[in-house]
C-alpha atoms as a PDB file:
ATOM      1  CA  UNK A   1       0.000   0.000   0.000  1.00  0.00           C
ATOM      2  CA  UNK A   2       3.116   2.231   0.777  1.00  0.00           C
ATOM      3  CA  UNK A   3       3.905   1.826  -2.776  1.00  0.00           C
ATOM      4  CA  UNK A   4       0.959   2.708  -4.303  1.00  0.00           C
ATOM      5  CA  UNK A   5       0.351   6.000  -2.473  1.00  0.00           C
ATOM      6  CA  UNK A   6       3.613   7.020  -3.400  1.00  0.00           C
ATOM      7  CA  UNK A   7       3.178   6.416  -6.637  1.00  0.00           C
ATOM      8  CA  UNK A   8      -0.032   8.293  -6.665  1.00  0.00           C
ATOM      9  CA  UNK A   9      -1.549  10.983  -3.901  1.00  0.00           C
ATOM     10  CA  UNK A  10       1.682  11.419  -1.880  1.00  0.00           C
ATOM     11  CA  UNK A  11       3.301  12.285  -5.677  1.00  0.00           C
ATOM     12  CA  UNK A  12       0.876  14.576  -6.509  1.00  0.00           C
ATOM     13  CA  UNK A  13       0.966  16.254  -2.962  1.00  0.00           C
ATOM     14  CA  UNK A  14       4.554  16.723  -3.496  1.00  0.00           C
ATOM     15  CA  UNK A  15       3.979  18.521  -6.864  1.00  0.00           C
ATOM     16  CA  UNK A  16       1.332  20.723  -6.137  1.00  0.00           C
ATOM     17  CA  UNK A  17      -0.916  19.987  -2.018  1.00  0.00           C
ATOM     18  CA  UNK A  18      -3.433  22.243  -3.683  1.00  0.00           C
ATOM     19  CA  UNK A  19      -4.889  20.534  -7.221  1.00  0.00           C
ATOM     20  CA  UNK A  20      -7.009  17.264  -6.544  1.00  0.00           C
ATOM     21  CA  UNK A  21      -4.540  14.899  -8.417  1.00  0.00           C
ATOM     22  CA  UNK A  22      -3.492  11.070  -6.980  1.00  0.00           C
ATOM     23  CA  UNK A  23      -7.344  10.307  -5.464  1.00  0.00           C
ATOM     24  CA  UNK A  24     -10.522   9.433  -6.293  1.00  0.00           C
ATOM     25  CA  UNK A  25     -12.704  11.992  -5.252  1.00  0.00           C
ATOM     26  CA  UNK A  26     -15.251  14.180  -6.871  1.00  0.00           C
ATOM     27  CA  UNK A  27     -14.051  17.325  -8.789  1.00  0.00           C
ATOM     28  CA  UNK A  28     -10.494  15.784  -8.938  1.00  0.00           C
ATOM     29  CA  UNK A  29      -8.679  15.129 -12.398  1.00  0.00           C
ATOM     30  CA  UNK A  30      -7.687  10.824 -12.899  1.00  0.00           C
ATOM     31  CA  UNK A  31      -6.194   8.261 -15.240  1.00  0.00           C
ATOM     32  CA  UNK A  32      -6.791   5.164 -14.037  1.00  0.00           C
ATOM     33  CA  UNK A  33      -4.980   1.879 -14.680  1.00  0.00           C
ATOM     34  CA  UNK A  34      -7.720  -1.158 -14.082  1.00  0.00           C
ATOM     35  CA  UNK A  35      -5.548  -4.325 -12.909  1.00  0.00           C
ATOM     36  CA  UNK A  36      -6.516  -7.687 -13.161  1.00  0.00           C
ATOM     37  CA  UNK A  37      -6.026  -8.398  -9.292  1.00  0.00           C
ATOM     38  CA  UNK A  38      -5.367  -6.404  -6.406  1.00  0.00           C
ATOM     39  CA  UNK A  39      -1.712  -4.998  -5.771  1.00  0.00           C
ATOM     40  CA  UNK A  40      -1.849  -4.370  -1.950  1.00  0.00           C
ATOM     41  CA  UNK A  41      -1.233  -7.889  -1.219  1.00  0.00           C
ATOM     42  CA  UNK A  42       1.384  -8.025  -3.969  1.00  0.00           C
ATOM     43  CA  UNK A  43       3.022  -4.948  -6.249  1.00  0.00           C
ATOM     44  CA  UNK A  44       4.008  -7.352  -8.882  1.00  0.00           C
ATOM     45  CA  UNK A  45       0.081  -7.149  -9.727  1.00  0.00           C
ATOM     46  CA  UNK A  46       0.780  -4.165 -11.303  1.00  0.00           C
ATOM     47  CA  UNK A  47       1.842  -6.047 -13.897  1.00  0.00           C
ATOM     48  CA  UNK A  48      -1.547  -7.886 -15.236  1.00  0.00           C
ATOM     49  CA  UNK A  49      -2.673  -4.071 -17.072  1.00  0.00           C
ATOM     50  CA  UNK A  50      -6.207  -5.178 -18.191  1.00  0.00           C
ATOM     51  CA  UNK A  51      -7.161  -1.441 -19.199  1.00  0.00           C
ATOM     52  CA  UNK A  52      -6.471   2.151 -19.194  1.00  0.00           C
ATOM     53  CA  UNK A  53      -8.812   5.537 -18.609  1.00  0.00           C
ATOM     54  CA  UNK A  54      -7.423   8.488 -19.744  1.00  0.00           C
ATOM     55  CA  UNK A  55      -8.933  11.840 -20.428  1.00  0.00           C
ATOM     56  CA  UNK A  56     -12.103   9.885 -20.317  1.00  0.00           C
ATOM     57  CA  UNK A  57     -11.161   7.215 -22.551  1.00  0.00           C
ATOM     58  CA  UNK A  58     -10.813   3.461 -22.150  1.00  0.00           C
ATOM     59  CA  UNK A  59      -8.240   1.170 -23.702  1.00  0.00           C
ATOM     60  CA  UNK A  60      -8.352  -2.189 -23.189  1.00  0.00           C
ATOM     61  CA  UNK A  61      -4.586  -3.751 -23.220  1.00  0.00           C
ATOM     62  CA  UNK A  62      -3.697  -4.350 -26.721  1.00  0.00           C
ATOM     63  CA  UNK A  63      -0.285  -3.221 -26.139  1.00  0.00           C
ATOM     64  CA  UNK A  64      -0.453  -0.983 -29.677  1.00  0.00           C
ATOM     65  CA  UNK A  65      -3.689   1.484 -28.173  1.00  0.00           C
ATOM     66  CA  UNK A  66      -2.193   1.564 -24.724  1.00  0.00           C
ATOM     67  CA  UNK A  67       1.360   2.750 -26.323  1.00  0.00           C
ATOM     68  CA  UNK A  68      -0.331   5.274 -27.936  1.00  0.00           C
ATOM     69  CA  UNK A  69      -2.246   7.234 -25.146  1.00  0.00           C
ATOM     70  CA  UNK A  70       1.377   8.091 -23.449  1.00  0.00           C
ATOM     71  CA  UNK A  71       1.930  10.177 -26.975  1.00  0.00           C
ATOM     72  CA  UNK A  72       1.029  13.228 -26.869  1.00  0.00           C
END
């Protein structure tokens, strides 16, 4: 769990404490990565990428559409 919040709120708390990035809460900007199992129990979890949401768009991991949304 350590991992994943520094990887996500604490990061964007270090950037900037002031814009909602790094949560899931109402009003606050989020890409998502949607894992096939849970990584608190185990990071390596992180690994099985099933889908991405960014900018309100889903990819689904064909590696070709997922390579493209870090383009800008």
């Amino acid at each position: 769990l350590a991992v994943l919040r520094s990887a996500t709120s604490e990061a964007a708390d270090w950037l900037d404490p002031e814009v909602p990035l790094g949560r899931l809460v109402p009003g606050a900007a989020a890409d998502l990565l949607l894992l096939d199992a849970d990584p608190v129990p185990d990071v390596s979890a992180l690994r099985g990428l099933h889908a991405v949401v960014r900018d309100g768009r889903v990819a689904r991991d064909d590696r070709g559409t997922l390579a493209a949304l870090g383009r800008p």
